[in-house]
C-alpha atoms as a PDB file:
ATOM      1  CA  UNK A   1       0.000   0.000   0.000  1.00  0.00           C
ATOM      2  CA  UNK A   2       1.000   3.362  -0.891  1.00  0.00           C
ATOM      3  CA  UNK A   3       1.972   5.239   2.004  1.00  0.00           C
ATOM      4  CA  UNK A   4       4.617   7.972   1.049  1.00  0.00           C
ATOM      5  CA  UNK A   5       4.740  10.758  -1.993  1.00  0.00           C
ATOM      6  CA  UNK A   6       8.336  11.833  -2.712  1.00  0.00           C
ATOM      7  CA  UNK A   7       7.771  15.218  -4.916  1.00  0.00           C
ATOM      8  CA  UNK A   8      10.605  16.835  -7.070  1.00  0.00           C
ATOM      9  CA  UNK A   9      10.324  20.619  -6.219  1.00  0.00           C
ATOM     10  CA  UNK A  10      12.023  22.390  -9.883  1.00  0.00           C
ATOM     11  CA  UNK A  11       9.388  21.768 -12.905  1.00  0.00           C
ATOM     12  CA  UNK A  12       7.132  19.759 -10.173  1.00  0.00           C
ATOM     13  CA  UNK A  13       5.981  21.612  -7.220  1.00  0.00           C
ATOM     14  CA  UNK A  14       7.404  24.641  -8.146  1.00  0.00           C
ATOM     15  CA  UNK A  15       6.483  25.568 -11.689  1.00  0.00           C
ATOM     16  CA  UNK A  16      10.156  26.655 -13.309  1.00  0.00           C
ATOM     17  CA  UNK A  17      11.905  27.567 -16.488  1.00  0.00           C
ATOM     18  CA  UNK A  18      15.208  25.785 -15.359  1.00  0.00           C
ATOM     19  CA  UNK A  19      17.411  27.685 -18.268  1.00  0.00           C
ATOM     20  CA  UNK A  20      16.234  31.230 -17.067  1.00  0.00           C
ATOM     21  CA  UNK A  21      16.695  30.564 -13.087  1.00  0.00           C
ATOM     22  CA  UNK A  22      20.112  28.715 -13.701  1.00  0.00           C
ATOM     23  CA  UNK A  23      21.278  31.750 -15.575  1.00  0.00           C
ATOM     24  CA  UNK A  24      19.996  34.463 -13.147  1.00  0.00           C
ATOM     25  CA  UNK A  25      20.950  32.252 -10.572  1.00  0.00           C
ATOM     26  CA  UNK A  26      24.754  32.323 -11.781  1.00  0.00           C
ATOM     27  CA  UNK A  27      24.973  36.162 -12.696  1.00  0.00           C
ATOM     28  CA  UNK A  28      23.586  36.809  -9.138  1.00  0.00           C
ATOM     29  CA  UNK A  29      26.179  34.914  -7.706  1.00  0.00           C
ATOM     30  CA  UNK A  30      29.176  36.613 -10.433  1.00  0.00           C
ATOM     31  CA  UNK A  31      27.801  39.651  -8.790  1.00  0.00           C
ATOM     32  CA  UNK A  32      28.438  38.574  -5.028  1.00  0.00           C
ATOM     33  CA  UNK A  33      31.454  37.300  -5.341  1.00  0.00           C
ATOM     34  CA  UNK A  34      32.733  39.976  -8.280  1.00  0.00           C
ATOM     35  CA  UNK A  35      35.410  40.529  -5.423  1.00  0.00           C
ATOM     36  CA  UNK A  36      37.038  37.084  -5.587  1.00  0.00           C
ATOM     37  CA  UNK A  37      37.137  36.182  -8.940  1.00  0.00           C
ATOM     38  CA  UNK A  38      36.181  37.014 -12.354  1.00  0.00           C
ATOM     39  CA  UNK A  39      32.349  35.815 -12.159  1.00  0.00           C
ATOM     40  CA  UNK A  40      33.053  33.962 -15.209  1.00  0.00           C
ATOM     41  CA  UNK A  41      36.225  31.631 -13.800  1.00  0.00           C
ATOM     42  CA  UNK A  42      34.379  31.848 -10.648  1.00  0.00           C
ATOM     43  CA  UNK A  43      31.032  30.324 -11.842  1.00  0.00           C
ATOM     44  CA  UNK A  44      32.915  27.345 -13.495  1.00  0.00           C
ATOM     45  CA  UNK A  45      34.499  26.090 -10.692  1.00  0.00           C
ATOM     46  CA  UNK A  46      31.303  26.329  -8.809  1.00  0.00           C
ATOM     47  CA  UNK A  47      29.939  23.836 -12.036  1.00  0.00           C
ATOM     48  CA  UNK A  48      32.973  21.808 -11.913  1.00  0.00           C
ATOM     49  CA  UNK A  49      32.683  21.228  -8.520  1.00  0.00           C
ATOM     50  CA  UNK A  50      29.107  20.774  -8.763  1.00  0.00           C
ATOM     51  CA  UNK A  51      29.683  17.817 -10.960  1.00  0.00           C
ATOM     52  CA  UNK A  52      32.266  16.499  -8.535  1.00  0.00           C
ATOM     53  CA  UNK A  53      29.728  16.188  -6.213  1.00  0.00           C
ATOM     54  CA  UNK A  54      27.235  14.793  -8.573  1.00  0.00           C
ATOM     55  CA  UNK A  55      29.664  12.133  -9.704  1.00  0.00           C
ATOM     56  CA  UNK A  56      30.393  10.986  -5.496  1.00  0.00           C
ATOM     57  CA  UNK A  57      29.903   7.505  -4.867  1.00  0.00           C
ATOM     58  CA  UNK A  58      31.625   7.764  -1.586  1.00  0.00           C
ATOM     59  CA  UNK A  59      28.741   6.676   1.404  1.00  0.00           C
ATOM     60  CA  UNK A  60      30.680   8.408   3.676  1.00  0.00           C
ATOM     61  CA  UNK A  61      31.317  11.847   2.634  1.00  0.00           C
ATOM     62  CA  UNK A  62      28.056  14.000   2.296  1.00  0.00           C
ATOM     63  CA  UNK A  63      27.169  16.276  -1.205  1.00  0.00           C
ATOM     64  CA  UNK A  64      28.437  19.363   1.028  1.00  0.00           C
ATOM     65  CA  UNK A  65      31.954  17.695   1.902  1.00  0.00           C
ATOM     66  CA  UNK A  66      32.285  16.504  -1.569  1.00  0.00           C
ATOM     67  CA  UNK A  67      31.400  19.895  -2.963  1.00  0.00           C
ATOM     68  CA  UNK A  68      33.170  21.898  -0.818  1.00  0.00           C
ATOM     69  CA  UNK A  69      36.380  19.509  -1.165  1.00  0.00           C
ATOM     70  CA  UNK A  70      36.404  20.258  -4.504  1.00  0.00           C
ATOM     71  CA  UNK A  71      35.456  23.633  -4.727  1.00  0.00           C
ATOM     72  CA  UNK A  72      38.820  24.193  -2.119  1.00  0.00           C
ATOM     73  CA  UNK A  73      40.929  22.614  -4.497  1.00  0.00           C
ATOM     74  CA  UNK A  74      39.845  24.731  -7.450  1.00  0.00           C
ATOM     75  CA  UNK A  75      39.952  28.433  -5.488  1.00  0.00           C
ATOM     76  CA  UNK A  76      43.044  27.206  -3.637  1.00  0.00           C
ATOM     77  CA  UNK A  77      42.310  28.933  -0.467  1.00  0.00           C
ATOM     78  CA  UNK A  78      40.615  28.304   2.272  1.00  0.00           C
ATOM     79  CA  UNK A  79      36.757  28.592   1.463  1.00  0.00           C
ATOM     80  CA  UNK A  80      35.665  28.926   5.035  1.00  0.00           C
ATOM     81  CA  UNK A  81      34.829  32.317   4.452  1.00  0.00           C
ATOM     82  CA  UNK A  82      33.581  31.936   0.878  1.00  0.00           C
ATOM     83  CA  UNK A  83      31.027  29.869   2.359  1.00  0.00           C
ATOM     84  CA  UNK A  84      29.981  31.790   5.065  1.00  0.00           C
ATOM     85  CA  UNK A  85      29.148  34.837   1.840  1.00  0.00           C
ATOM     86  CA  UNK A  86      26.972  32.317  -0.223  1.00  0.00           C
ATOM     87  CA  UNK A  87      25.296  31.977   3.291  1.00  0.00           C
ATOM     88  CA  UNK A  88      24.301  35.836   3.140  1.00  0.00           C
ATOM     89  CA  UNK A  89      23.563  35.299  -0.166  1.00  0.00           C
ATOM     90  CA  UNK A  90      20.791  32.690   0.496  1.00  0.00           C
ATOM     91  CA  UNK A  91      19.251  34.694   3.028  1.00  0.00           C
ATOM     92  CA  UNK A  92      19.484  37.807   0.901  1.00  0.00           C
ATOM     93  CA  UNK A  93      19.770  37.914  -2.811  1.00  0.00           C
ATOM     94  CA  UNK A  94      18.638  34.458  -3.894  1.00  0.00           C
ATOM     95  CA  UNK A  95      15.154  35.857  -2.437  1.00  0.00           C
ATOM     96  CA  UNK A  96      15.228  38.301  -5.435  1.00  0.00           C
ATOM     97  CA  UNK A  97      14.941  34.962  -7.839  1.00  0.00           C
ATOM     98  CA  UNK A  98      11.729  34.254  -7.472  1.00  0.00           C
ATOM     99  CA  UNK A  99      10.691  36.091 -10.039  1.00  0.00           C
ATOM    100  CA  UNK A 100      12.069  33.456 -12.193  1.00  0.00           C
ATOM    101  CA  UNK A 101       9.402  30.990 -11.302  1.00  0.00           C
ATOM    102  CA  UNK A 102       5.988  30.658 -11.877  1.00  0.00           C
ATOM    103  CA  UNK A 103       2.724  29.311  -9.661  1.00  0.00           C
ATOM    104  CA  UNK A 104       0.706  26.762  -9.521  1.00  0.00           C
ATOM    105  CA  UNK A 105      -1.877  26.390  -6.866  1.00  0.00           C
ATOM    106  CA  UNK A 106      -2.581  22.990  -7.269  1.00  0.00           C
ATOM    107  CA  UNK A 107       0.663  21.912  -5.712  1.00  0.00           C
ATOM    108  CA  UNK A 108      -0.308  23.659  -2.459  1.00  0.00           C
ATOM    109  CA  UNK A 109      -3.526  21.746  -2.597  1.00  0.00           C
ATOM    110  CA  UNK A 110      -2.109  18.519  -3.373  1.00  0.00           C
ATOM    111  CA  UNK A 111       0.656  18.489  -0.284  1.00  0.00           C
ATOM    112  CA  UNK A 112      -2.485  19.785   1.702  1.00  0.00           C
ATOM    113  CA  UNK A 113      -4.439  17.062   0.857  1.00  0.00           C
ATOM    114  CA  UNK A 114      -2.089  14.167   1.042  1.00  0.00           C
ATOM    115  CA  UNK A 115      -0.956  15.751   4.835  1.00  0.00           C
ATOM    116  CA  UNK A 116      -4.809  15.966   5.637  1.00  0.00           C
ATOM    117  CA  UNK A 117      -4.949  12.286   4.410  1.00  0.00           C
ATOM    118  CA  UNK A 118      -2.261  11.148   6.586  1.00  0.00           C
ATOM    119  CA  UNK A 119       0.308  10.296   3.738  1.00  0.00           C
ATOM    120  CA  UNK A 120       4.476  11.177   4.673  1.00  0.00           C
ATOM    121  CA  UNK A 121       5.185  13.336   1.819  1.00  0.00           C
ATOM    122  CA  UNK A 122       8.813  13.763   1.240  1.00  0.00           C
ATOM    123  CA  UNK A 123      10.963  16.649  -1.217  1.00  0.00           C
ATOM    124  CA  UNK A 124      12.929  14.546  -3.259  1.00  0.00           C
ATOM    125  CA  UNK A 125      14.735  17.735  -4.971  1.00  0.00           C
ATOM    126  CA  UNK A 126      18.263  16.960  -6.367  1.00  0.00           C
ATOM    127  CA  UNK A 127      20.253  17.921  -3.352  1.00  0.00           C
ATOM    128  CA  UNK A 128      22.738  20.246  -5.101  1.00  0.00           C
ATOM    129  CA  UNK A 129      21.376  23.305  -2.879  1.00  0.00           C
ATOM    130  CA  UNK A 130      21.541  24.113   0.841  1.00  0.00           C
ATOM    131  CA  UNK A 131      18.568  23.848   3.059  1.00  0.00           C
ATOM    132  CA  UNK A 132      18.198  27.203   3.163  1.00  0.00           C
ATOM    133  CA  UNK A 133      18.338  27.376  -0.532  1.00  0.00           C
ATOM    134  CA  UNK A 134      15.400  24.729  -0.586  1.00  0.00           C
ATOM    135  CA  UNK A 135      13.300  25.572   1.873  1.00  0.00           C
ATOM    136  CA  UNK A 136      13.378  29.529   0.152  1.00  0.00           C
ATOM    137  CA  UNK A 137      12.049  27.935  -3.106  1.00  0.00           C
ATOM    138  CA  UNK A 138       9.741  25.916  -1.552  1.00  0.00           C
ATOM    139  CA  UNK A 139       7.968  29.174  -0.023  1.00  0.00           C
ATOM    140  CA  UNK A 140       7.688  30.274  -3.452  1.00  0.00           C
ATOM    141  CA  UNK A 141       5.459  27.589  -4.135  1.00  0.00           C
ATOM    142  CA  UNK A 142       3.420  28.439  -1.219  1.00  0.00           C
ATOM    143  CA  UNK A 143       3.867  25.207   0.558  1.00  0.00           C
ATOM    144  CA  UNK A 144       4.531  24.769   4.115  1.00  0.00           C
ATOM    145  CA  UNK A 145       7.643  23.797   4.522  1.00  0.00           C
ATOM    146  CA  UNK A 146       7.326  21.995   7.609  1.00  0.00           C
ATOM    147  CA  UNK A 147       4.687  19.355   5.338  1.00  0.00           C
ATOM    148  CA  UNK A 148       7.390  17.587   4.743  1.00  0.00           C
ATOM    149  CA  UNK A 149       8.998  14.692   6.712  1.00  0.00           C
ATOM    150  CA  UNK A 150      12.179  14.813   4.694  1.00  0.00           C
ATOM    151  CA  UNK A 151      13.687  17.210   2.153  1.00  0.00           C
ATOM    152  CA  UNK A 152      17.011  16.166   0.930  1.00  0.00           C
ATOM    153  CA  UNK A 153      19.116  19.064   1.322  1.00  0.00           C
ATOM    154  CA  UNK A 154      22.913  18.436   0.232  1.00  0.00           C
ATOM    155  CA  UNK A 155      23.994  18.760   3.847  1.00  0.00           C
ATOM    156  CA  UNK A 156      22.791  15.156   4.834  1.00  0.00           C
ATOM    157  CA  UNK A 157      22.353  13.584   1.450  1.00  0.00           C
ATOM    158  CA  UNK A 158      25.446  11.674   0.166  1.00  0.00           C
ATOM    159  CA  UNK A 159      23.972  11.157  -3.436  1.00  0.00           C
ATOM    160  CA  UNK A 160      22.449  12.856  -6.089  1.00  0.00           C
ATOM    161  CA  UNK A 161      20.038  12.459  -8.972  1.00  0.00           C
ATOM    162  CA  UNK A 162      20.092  10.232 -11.235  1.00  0.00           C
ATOM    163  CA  UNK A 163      21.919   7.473  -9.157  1.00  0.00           C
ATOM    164  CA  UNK A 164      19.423   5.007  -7.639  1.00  0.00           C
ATOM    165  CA  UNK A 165      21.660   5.451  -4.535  1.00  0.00           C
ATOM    166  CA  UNK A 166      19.966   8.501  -3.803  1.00  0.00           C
ATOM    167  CA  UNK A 167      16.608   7.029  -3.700  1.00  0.00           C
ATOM    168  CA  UNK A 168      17.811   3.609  -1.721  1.00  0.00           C
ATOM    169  CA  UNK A 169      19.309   6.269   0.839  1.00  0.00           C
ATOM    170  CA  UNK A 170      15.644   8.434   1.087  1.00  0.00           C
ATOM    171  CA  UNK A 171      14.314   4.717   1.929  1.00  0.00           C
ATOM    172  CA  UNK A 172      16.678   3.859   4.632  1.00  0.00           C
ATOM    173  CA  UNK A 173      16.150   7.451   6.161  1.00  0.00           C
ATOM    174  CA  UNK A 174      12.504   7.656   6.350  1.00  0.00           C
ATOM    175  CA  UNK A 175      12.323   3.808   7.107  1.00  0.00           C
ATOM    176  CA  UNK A 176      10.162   3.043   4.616  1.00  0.00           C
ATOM    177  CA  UNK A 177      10.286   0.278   1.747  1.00  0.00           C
ATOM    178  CA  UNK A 178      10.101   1.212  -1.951  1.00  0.00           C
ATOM    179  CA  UNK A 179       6.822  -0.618  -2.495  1.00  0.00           C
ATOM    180  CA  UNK A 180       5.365   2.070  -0.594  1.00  0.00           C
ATOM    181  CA  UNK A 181       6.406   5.056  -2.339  1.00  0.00           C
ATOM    182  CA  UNK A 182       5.404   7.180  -5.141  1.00  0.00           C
ATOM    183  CA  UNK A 183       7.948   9.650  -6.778  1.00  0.00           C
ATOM    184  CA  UNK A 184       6.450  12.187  -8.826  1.00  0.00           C
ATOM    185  CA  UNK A 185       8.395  14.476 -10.942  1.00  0.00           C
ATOM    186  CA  UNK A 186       9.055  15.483 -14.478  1.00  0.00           C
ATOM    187  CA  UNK A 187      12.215  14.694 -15.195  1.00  0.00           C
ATOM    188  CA  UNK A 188      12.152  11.274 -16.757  1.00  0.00           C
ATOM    189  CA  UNK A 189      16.076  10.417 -16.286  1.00  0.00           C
ATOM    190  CA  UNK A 190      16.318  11.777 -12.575  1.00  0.00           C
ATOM    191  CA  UNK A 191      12.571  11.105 -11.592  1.00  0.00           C
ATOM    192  CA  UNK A 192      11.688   8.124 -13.322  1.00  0.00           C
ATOM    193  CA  UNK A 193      14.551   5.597 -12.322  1.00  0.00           C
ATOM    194  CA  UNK A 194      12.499   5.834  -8.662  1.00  0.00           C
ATOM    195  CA  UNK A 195      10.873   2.635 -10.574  1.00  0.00           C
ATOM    196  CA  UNK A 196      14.266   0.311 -10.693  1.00  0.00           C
ATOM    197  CA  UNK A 197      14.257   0.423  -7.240  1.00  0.00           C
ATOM    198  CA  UNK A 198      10.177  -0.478  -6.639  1.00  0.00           C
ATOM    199  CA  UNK A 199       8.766   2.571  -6.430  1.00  0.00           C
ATOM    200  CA  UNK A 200       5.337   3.703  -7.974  1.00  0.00           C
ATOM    201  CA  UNK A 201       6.168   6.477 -10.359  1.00  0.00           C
ATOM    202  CA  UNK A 202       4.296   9.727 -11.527  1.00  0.00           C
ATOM    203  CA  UNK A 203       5.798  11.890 -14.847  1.00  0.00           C
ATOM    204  CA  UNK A 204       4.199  14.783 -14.832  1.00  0.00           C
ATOM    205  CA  UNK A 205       4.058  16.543 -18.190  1.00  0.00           C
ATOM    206  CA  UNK A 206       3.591  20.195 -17.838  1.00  0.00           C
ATOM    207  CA  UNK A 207       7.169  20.803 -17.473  1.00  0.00           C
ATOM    208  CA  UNK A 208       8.392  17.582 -18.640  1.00  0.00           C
ATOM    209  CA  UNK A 209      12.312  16.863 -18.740  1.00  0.00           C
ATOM    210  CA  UNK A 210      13.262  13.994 -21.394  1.00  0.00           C
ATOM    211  CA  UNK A 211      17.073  14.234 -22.624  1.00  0.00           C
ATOM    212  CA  UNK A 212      16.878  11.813 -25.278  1.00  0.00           C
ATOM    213  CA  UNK A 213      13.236  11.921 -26.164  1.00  0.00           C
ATOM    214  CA  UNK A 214      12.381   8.117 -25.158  1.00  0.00           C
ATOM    215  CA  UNK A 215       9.497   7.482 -22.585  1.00  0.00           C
ATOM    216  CA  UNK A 216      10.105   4.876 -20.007  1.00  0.00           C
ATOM    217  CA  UNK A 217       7.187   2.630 -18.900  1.00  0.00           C
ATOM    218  CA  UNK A 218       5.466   4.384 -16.024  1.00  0.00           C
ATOM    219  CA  UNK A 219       2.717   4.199 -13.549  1.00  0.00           C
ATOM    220  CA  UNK A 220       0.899   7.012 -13.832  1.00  0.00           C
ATOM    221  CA  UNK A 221       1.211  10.422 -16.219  1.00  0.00           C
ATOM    222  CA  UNK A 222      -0.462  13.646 -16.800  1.00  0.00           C
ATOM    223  CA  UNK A 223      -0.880  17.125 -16.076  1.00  0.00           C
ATOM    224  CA  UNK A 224      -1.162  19.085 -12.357  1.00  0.00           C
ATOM    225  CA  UNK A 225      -5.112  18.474 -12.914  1.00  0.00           C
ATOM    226  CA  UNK A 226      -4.747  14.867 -13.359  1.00  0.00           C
ATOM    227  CA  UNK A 227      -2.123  14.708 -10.541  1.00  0.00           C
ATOM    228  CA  UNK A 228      -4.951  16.217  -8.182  1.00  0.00           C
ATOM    229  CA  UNK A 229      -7.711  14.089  -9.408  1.00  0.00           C
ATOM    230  CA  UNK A 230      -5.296  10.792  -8.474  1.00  0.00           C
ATOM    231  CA  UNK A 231      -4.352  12.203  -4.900  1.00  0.00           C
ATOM    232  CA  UNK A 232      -7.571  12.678  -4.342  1.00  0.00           C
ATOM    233  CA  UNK A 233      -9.047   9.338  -5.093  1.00  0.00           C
ATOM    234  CA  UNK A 234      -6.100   8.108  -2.654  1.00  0.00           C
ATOM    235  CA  UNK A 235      -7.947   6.562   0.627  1.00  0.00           C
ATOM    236  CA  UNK A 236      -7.060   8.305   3.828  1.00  0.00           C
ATOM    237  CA  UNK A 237      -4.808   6.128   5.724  1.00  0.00           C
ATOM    238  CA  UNK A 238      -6.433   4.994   9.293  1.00  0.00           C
ATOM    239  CA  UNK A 239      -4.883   7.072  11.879  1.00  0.00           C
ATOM    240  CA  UNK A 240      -2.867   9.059  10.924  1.00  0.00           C
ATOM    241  CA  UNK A 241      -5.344  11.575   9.575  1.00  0.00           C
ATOM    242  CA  UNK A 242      -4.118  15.238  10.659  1.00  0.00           C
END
């Protein structure tokens, strides 16, 4: 029985444009750090280091350490205090990028209703951000933040999208099996492979994600609408009602 929802947030819950908020994301960064480095050289080793961290297999060394590992040996210099500025700039400037997204009310309504129905809903957002970082873009969906019973934030995750690690490790935290889960997102490499580890899957097509064009067998597809219409068919689990 289906007892969990794992949600992507970017294209999912929170309607996005993932060209136009990568690209103000990176000049608003060249701008805080203009100080440092050129924004240019500066901005690829925050890539190259991104897909240092994205390419860790190690279980014991977080996204964080493996990012930050990295992005030490790039800048050669101890980033202690370059971290403590992208810090300010998640509290401060990154607010100013929500203009970059759009809304969608029926993703509010959806984590509502699953919540109301006594379902664990989980963010299963890459984990390339800090929780701060998260949890900002999440408000710009006008969710609650504290709906969730797990967002994977790359301070405690130790994987990233698409390895199937990353799902087997949302599993073992929430103590839950695979069986019992349904990932909905809308990016069919990073979403979809939920299903090679057991896991119900949802594509939803509004913003849909497909690298290569090819549609992998799925559970369930369709728009925000149709995505309602299925959570709300769900049965209320005994108990654990709120």
């Amino acid at each position: 029985m289906i007892d969990t929802i794992l949600f992507d947030l970017d294209g999912t819950l929170l309607p996005m444009d993932m060209e136009r908020f990568m690209k103000a994301y990176f000049e608003a960064v060249g701008r805080k750090f203009h100080d440092v480095m050129d924004p240019r050289a500066f901005v690829k080793n925050i890539m190259l280091a991104t897909s240092y961290m994205i390419e860790n297999t190690d279980p014991h060394k977080t996204n964080r350490q493996a990012f930050e590992e990295e992005f030490a040996r790039l800048m050669g210099c101890d980033i202690a205090p370059l971290m403590e500025r992208f810090a300010e700039f998640y509290s401060n400037e990154f607010k100013g990028l929500k203009e970059t997204a759009a809304h969608q009310p029926l993703c509010r309504d959806i984590i509502c209703m699953l919540v109301k129905k006594g379902y664990d809903v989980v963010l299963a957002t890459n984990p390339l951000f800090p929780q701060i970082a998260i949890e900002e873009r999440v408000r710009w969906a006008n969710i609650d933040v504290d709906a969730f019973k797990l967002i994977t934030a790359f301070e405690i995750m130790h994987y990233c999208k698409p390895s199937i690690e990353y799902y087997r490790e949302i599993v073992e935290i929430i103590n839950k099996e695979p069986g019992c889960c349904l990932m909905v997102g809308n990016d069919v490499e990073e979403d979809m492979i939920a299903h090679r580890l057991g896991m119900k899957t949802f594509l939803l097509e509004d913003y849909i994600i497909s690298r290569n064009g090819d549609i992998p067998a799925v559970d369930y597809r369709g728009s925000y609408r149709d995505l309602y219409e299925l959570v709300e068919s769900l049965p209320a689990i005994a108990g654990n009602g709120r």
